[in-house]
C-alpha atoms as a PDB file:
ATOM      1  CA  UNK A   1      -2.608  -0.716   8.741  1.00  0.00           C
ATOM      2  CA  UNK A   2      -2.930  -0.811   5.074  1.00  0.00           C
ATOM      3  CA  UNK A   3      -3.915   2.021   2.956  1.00  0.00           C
ATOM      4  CA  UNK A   4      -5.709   1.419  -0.550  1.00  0.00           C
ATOM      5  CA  UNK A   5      -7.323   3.181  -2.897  1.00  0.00           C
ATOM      6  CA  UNK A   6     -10.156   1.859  -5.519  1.00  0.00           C
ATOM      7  CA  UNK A   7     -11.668   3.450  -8.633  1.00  0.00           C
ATOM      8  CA  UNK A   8     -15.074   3.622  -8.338  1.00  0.00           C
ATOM      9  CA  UNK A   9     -16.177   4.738 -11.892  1.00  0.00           C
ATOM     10  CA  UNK A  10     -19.951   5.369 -11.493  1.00  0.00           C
ATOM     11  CA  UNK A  11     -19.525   7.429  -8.151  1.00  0.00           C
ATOM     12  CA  UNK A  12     -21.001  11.011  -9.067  1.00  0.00           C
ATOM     13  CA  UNK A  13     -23.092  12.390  -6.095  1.00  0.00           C
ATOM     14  CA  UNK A  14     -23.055  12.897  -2.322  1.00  0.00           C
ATOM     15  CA  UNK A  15     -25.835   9.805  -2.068  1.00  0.00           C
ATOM     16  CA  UNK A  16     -23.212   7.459  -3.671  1.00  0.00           C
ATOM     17  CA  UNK A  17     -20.449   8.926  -1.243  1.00  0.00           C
ATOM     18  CA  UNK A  18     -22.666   8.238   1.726  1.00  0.00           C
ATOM     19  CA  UNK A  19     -23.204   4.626   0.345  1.00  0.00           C
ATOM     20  CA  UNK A  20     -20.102   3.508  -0.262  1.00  0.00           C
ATOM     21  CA  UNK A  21     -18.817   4.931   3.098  1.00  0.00           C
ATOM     22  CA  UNK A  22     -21.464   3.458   5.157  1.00  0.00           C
ATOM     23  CA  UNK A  23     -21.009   0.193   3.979  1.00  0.00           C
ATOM     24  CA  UNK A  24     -17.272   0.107   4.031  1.00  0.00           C
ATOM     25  CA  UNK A  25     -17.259   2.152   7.315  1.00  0.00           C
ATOM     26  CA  UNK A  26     -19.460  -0.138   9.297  1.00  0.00           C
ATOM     27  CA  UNK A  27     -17.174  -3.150   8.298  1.00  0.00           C
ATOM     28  CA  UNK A  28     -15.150  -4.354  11.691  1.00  0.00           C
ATOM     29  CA  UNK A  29     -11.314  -3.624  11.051  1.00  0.00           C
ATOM     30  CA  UNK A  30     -12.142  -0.279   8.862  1.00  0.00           C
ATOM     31  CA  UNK A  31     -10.436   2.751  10.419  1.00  0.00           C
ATOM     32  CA  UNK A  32     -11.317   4.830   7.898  1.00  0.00           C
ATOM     33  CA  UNK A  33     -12.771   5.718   4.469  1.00  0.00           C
ATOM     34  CA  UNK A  34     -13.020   8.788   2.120  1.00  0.00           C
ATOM     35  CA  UNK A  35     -14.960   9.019  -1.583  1.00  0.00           C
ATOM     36  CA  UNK A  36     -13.848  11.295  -3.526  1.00  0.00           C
ATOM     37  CA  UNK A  37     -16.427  12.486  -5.553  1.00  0.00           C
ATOM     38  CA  UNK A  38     -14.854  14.408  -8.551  1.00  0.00           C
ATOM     39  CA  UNK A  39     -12.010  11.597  -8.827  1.00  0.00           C
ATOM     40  CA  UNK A  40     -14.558   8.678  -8.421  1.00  0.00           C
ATOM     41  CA  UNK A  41     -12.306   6.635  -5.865  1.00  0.00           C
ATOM     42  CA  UNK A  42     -12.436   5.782  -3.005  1.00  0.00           C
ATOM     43  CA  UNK A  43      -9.362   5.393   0.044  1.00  0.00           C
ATOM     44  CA  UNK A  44      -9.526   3.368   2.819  1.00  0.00           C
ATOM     45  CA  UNK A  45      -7.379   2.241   5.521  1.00  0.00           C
ATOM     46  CA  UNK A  46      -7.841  -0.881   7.220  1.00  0.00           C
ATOM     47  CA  UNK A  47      -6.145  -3.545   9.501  1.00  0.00           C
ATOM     48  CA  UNK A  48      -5.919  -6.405   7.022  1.00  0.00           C
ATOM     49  CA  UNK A  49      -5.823  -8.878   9.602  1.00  0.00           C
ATOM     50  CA  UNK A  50      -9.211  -7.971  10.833  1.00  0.00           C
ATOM     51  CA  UNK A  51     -10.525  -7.402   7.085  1.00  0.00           C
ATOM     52  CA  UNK A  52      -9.443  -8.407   3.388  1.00  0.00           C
ATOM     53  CA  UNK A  53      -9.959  -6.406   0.132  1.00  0.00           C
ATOM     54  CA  UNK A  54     -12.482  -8.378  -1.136  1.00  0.00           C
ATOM     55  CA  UNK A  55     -14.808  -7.728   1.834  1.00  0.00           C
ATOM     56  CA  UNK A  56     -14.249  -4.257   1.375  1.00  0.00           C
ATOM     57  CA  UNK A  57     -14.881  -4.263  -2.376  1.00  0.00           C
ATOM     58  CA  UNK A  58     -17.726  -6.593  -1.847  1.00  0.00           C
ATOM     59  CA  UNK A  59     -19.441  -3.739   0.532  1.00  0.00           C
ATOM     60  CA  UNK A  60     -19.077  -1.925  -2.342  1.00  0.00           C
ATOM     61  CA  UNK A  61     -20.642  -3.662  -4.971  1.00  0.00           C
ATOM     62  CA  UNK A  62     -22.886  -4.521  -2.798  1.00  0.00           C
ATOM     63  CA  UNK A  63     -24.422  -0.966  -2.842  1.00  0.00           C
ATOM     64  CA  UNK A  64     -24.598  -1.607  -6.751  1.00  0.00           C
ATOM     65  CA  UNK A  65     -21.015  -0.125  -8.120  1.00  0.00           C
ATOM     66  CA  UNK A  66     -18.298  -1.255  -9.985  1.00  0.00           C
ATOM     67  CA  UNK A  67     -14.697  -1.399  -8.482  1.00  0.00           C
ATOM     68  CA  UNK A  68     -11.413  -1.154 -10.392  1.00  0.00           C
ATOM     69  CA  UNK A  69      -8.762  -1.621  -8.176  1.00  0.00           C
ATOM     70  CA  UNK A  70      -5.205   0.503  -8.193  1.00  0.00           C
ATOM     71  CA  UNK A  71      -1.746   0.870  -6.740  1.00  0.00           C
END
């Protein structure tokens, strides 16, 4: 499994939480994913042979927000 976590600058309400972690949650090879509202990211944890980042952060953008990746 690999564990990430992404800045998500504009996330600021429990509609952009739910969003974010449908999308990302319904991709195949996601075990898990958690906004965090008040520090706009968001983790996940994934099996990276199933899925790649840049699905994942593709999900995301696709529900119209910005992704800054970190370590």
């Amino acid at each position: 499994m690999t564990y990430r976590t992404l800045n998500v600058p504009e996330i600021h309400c429990d509609h952009c939480a739910h969003s974010i972690e449908g999308a990302v949650g319904s991709l195949a090879g996601v075990e898990a994913v958690k906004v965090d509202i008040p520090g706009r990211r968001v983790d996940v944890r994934y099996d990276d042979a199933a899925v790649d980042l840049v699905a994942i952060v593709s999900a995301i953008e696709g529900q119209g927000y910005e992704v800054a990746l970190t370590q």
